[in-house]
Structures are given as C-alpha cells and as structure tokens.
C-alpha atoms as a PDB file:
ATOM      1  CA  UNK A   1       0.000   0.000   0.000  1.00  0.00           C
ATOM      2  CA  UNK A   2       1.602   3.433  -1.420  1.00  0.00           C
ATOM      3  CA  UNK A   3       1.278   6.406   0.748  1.00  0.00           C
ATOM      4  CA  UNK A   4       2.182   9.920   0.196  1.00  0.00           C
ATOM      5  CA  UNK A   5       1.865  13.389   1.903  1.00  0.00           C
ATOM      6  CA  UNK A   6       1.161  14.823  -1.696  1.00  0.00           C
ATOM      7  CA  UNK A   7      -2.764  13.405  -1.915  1.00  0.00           C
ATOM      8  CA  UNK A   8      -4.850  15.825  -1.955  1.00  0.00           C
ATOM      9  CA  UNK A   9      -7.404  16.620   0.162  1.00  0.00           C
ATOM     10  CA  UNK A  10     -10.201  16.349  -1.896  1.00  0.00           C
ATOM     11  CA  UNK A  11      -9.297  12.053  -2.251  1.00  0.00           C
ATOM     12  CA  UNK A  12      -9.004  12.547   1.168  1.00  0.00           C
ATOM     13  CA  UNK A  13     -12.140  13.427   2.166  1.00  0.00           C
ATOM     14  CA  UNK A  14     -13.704  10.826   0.089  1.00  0.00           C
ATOM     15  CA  UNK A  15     -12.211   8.037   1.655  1.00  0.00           C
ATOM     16  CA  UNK A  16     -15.103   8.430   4.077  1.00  0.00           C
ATOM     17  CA  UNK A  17     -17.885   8.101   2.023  1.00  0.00           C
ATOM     18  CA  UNK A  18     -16.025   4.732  -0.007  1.00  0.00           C
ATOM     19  CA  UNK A  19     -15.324   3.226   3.370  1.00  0.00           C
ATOM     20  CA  UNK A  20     -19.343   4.098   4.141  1.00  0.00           C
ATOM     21  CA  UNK A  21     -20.405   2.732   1.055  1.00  0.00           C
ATOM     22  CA  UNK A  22     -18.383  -0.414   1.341  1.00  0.00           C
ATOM     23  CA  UNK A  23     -19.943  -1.214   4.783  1.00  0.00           C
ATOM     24  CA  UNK A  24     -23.776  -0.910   3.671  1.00  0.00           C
ATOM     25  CA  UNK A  25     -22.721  -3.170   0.727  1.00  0.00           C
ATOM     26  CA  UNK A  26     -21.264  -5.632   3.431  1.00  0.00           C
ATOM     27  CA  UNK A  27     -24.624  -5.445   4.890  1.00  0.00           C
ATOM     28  CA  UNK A  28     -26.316  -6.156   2.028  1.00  0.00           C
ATOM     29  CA  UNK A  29     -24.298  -9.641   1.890  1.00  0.00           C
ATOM     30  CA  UNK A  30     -22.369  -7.879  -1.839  1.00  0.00           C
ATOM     31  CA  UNK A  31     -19.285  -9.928  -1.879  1.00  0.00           C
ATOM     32  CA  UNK A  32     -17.714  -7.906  -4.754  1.00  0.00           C
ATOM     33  CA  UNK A  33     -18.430  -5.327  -7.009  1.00  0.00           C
ATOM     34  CA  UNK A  34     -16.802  -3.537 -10.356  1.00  0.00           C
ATOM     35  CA  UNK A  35     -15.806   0.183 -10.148  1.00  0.00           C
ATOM     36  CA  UNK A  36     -18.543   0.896 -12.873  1.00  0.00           C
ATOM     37  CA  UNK A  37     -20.881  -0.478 -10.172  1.00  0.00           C
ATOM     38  CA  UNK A  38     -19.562   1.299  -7.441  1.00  0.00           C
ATOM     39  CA  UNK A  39     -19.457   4.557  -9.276  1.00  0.00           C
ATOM     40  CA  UNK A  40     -23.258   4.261 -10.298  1.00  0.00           C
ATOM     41  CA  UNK A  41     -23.838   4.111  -6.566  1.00  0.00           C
ATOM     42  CA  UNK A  42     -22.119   6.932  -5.371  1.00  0.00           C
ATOM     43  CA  UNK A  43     -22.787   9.334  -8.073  1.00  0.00           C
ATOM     44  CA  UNK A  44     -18.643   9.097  -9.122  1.00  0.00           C
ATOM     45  CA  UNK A  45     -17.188   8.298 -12.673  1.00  0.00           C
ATOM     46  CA  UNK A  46     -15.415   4.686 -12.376  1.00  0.00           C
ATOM     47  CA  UNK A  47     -12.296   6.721 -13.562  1.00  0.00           C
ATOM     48  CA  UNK A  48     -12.678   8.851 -10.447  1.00  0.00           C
ATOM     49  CA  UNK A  49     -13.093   5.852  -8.372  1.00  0.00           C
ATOM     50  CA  UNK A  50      -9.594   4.168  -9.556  1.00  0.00           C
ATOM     51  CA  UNK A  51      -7.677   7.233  -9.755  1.00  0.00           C
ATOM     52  CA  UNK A  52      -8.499   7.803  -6.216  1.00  0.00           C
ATOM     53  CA  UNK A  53      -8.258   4.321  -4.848  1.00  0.00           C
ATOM     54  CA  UNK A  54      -4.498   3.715  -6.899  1.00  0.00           C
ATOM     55  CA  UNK A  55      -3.144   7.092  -4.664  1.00  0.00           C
ATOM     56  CA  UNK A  56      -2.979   4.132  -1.993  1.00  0.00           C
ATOM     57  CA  UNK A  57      -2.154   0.997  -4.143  1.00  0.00           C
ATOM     58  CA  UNK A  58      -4.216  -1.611  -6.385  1.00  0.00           C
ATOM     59  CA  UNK A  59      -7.562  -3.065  -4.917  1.00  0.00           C
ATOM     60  CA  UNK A  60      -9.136  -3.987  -7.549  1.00  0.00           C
ATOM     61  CA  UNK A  61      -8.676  -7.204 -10.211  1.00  0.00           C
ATOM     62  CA  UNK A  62      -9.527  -6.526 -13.643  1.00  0.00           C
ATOM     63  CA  UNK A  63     -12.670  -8.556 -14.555  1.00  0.00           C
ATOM     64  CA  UNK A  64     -13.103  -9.003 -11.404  1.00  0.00           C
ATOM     65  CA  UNK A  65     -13.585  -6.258  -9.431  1.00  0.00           C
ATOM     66  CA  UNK A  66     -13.436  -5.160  -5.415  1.00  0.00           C
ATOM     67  CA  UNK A  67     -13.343  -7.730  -2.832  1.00  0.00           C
ATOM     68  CA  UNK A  68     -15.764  -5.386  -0.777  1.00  0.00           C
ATOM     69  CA  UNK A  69     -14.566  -6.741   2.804  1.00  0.00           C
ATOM     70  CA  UNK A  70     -10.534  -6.232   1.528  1.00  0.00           C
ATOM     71  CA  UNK A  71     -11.582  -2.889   0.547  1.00  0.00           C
ATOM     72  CA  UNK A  72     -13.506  -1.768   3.317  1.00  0.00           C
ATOM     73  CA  UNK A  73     -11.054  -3.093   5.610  1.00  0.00           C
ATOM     74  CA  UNK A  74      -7.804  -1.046   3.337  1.00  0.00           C
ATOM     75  CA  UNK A  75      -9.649   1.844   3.280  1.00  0.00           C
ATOM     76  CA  UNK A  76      -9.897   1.559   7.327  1.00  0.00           C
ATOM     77  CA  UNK A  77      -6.358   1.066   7.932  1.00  0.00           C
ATOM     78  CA  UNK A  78      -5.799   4.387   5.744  1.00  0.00           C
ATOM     79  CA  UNK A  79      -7.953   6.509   7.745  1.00  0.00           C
ATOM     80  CA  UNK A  80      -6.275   4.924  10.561  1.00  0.00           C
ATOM     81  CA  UNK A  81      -9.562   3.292  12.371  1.00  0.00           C
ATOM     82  CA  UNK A  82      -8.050   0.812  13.700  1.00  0.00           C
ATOM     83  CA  UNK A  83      -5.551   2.668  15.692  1.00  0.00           C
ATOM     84  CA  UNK A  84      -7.455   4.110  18.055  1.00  0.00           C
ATOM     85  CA  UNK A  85      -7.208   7.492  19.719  1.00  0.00           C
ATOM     86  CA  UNK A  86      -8.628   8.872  22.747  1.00  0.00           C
ATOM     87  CA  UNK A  87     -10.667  11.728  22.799  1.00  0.00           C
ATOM     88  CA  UNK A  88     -11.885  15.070  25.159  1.00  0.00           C
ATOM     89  CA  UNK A  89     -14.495  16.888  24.809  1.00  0.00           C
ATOM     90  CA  UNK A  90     -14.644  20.501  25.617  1.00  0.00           C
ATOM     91  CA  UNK A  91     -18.390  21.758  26.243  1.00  0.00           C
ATOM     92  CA  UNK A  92     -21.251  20.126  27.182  1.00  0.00           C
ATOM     93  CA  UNK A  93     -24.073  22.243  26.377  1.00  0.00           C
ATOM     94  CA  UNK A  94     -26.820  21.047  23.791  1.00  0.00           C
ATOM     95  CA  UNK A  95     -24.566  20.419  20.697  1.00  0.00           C
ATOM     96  CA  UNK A  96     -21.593  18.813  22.736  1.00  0.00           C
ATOM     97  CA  UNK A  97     -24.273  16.890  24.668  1.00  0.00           C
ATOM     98  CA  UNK A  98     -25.785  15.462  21.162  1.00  0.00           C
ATOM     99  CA  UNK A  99     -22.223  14.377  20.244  1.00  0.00           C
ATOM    100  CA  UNK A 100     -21.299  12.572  22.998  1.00  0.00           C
ATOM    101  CA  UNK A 101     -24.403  10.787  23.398  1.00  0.00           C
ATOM    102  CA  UNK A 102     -24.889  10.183  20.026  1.00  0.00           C
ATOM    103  CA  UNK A 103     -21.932   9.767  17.699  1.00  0.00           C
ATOM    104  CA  UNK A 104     -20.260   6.801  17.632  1.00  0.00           C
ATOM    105  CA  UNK A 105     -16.784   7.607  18.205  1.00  0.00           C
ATOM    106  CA  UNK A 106     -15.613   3.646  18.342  1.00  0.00           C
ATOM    107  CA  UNK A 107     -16.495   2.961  14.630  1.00  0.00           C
ATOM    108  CA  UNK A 108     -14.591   6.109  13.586  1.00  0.00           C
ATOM    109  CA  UNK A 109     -11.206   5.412  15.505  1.00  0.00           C
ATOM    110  CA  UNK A 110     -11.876   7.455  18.654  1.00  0.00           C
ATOM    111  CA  UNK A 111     -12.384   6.587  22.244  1.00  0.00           C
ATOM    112  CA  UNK A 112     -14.449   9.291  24.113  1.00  0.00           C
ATOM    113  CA  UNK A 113     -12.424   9.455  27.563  1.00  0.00           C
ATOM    114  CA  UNK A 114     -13.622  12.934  29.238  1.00  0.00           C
ATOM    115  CA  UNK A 115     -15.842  15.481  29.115  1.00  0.00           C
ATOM    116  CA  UNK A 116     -15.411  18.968  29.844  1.00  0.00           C
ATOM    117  CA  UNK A 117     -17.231  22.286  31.169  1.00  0.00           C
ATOM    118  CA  UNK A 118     -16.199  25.491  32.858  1.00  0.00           C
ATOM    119  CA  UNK A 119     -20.073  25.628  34.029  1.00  0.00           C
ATOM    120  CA  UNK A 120     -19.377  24.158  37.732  1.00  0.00           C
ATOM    121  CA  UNK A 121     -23.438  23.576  37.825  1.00  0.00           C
ATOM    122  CA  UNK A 122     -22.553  20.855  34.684  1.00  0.00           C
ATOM    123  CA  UNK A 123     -20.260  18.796  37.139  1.00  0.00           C
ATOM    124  CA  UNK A 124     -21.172  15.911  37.761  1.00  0.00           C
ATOM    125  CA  UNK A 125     -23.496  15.364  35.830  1.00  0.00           C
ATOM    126  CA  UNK A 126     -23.362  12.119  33.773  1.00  0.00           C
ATOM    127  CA  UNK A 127     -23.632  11.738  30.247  1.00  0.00           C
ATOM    128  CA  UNK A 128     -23.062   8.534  28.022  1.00  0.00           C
ATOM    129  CA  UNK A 129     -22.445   6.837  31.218  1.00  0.00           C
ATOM    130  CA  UNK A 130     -19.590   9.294  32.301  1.00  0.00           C
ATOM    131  CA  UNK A 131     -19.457  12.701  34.652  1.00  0.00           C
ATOM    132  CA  UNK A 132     -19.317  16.126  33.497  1.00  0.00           C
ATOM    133  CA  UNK A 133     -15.992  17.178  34.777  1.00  0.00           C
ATOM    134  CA  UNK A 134     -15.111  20.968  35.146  1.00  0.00           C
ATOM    135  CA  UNK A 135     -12.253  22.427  32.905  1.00  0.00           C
ATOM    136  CA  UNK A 136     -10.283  23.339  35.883  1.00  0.00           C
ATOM    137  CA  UNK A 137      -9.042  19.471  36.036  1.00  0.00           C
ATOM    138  CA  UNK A 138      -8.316  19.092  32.465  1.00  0.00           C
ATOM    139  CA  UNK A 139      -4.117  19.380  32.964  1.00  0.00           C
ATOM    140  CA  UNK A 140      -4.306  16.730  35.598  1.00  0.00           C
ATOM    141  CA  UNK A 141      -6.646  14.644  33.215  1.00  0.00           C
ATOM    142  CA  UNK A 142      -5.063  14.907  30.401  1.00  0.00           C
ATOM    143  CA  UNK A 143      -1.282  14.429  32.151  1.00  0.00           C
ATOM    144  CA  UNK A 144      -2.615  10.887  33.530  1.00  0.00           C
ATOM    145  CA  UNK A 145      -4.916   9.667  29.977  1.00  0.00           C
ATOM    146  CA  UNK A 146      -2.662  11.305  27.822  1.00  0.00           C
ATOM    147  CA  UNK A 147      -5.558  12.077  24.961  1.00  0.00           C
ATOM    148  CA  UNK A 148      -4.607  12.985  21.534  1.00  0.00           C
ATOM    149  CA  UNK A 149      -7.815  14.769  20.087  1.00  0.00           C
ATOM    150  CA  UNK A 150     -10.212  17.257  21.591  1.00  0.00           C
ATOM    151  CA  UNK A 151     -13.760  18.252  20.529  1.00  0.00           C
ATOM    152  CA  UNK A 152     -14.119  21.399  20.860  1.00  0.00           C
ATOM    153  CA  UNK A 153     -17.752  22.727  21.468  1.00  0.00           C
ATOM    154  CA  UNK A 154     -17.555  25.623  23.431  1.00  0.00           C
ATOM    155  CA  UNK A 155     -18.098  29.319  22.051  1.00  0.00           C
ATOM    156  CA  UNK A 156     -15.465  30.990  19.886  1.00  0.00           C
ATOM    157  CA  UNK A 157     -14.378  33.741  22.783  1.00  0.00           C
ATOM    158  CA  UNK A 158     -13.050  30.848  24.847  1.00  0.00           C
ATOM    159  CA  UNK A 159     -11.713  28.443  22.395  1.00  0.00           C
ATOM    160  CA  UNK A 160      -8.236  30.243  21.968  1.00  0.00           C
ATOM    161  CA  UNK A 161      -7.215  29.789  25.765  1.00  0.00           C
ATOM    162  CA  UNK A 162      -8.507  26.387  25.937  1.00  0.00           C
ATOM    163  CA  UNK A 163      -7.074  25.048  22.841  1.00  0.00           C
ATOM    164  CA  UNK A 164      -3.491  26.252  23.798  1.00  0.00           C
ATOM    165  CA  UNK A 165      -3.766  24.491  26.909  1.00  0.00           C
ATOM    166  CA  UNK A 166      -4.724  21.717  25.297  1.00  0.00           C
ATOM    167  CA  UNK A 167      -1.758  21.869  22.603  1.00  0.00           C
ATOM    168  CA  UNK A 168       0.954  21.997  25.690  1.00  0.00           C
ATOM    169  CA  UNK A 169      -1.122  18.935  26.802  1.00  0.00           C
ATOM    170  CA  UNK A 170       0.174  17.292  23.804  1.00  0.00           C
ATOM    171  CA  UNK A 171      -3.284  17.238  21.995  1.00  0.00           C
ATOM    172  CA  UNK A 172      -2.315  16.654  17.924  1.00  0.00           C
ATOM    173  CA  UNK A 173      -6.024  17.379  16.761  1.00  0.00           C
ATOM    174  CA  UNK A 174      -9.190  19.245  16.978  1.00  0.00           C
ATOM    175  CA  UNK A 175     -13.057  18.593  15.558  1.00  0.00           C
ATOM    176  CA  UNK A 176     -13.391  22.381  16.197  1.00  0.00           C
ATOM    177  CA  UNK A 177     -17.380  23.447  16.309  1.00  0.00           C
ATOM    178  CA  UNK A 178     -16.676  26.626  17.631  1.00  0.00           C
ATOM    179  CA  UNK A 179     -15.477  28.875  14.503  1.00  0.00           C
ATOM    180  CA  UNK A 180     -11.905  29.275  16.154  1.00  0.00           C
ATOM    181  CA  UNK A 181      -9.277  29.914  13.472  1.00  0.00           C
ATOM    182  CA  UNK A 182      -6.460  27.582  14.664  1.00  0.00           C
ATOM    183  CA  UNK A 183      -4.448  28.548  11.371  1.00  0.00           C
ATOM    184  CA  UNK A 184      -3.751  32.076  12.390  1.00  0.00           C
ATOM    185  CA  UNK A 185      -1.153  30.785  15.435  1.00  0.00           C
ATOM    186  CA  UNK A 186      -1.086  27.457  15.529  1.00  0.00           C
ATOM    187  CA  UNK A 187      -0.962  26.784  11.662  1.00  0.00           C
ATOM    188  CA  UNK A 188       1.070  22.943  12.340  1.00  0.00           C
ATOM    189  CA  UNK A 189      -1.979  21.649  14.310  1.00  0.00           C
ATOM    190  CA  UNK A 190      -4.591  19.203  12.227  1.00  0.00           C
ATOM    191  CA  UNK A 191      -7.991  20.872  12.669  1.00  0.00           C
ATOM    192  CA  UNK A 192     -11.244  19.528  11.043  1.00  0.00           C
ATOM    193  CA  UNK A 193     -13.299  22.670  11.118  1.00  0.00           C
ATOM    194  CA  UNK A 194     -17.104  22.159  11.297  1.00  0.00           C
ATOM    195  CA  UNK A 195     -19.246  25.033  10.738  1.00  0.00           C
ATOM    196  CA  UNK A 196     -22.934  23.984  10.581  1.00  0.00           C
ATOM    197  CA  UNK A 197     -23.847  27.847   9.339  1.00  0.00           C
ATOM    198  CA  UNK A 198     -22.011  28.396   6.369  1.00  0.00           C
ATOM    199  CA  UNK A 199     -23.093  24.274   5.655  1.00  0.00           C
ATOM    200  CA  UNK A 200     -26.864  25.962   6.154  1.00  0.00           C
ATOM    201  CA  UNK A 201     -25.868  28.808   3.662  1.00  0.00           C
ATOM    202  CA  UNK A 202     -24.587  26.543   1.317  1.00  0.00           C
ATOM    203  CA  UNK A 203     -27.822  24.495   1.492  1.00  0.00           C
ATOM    204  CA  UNK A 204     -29.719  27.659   1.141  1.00  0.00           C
ATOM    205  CA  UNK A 205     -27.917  28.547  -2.545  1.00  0.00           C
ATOM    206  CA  UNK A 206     -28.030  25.406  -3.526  1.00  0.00           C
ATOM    207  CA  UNK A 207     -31.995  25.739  -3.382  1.00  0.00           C
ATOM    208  CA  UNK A 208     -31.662  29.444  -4.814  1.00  0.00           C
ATOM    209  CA  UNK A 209     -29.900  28.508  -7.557  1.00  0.00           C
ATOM    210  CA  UNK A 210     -30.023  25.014  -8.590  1.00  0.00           C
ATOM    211  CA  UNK A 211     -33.530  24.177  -7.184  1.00  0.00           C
ATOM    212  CA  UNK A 212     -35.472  25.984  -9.444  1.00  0.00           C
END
C-alpha cells in the first residue's frame, strides 16, 4: 500500500464516504463489485473511483472487481480506524451533549475518555455513562490519559485559551465546532473545522440557484 503526503485533500475526504459505502454493501451480503458499479452508486465516474483508490495501491482485479470486505477493511487502515485514539471533549451544552451521546466515536477510531465544562453547575453530571468534569481538572486529566484529540464545542471567545492548553497537553487534533481559526497561530496543528452555518448557507444557494 503506497502512501504519500502529496494526496490531496479532496481524495481525502472521500475516503469516508467509499469506506461508508463499502460497509452498507457488506450489509447487504455484496461480496464484490466492479468500479462501474460502485461509481453508479455513489454518483462518481469509475475513472474517479480508480484514480483515487491507486493514490494508496491496487484493490481492484480486472474482470473481477473489489473484494468489498478487503476494501472496506484497506480503506480503514488508511484513515487509521483501527488505531485508536482517545478523545476530550470541551463543552457540554446542547450540541456537545448530542455528540457525545450520540456519535459513535468507536467505529470512527476514537475513544471518548472525558468530558469537559467550565459551568461548575454541569459537574457531575453524567452523560453517556460518564461525569461532566469541570475544565479546571483538564491538565491533571489529560497528564494521567494522555488524549490525543479534543472536541471542541464551546463558544469561539473561549476556544483560543482552551485550545493552547490543550496543545501543551500534547493534543495533535481538533473537531473544532466553535469557529476558532487555529491557522492564524497554531498553523502545524490538524484541525477539522465544522461550521454547521455556512453548511446551512450553502444548502440555502443550492436551493436558490439550482432548485429551481
């Protein structure tokens, strides 16, 4: 299996979406399937599909296919799901509530360990079977469970203090909800930026423009 720093992101971020794929065909008891096949699935060109997929190596036989379990299980290894990292979470209001409670951070590569609040009336408090804890314990938590990613879901005027503590920590990543640009001074760090307004916006020119 080839890798390289030079793929770009946009193969990157479909690796997702095949690996997704892959597992409801898995489901669906499909053994194997051609990269014409695939592509009329997903709404990709089979060219697409094998110019992304040879960026890591050869899957596929000719005139035969995928093995879909081989793939699904390559594609894995890639995103690195099957090393697992350990995980805080900083802010446990509604949305960081909903994502600990309901994502399923085991099937992505993550291990929720902690959760986090500077509200001290949110200690204690359990939620997906573990307590609230306030931020003022987060060096001593982190020192002892040494965790490598952070969710951040806490408001943008406090993200800046909390993620350099947490980068000291030794923290390498950060799902970042709360509009924080990390590039500005910490430009090294991997950040997956998630901003659920401009997503909205998009959605709403999308229907402007291309739903009439």
């Amino acid at each position: 299996m080839n890798k390289s720093s030079n793929i770009s992101t946009s193969v990157i971020k479909r690796l997702p979406r095949y690996y997704r794929f892959l597992g409801d065909l898995m489901q669906s008891g499909i053994s194997r399937i051609s990269s014409r096949e695939l592509s009329e699935r997903m709404g990709l060109t089979a060219s697409q599909i094998r110019q992304d997929l040879n960026c890591f190596g050869g899957f596929g036989q000719q005139g035969y296919g995928y093995n879909i379990v081989q793939l699904h299980n390559e594609i894995g290894t890639i995103l690195g799901l099957d090393n697992v990292k350990k995980v805080v979470l900083i802010g446990a209001g509604n949305l960081g509530r909903a994502l600990a409670t309901h994502m399923t951070f085991g099937a992505k590569g993550f291990q929720l360990i902690g959760i986090f609040d500077s509200k001290p009336s949110l200690t204690g408090q359990i939620v997906r079977g573990m307590p609230i804890r306030h931020t003022d314990g987060l060096d001593e938590f982190c020192r002892e469970n040494l965790p490598q990613v952070a969710v951040l879901c806490l408001p943008k005027s406090g993200a800046r203090d909390i993620a350099t503590q947490l980068i000291a920590l030794g923290i390498k990543g950060f799902w970042n909800f709360s509009h924080y640009d990390f590039s500005v001074e910490f430009p090294n760090i991997v950040v997956e930026n998630v901003h659920l307004g401009d997503s909205l916006m998009t959605l709403c020119y999308n229907v402007e423009h291309k739903g009439k």
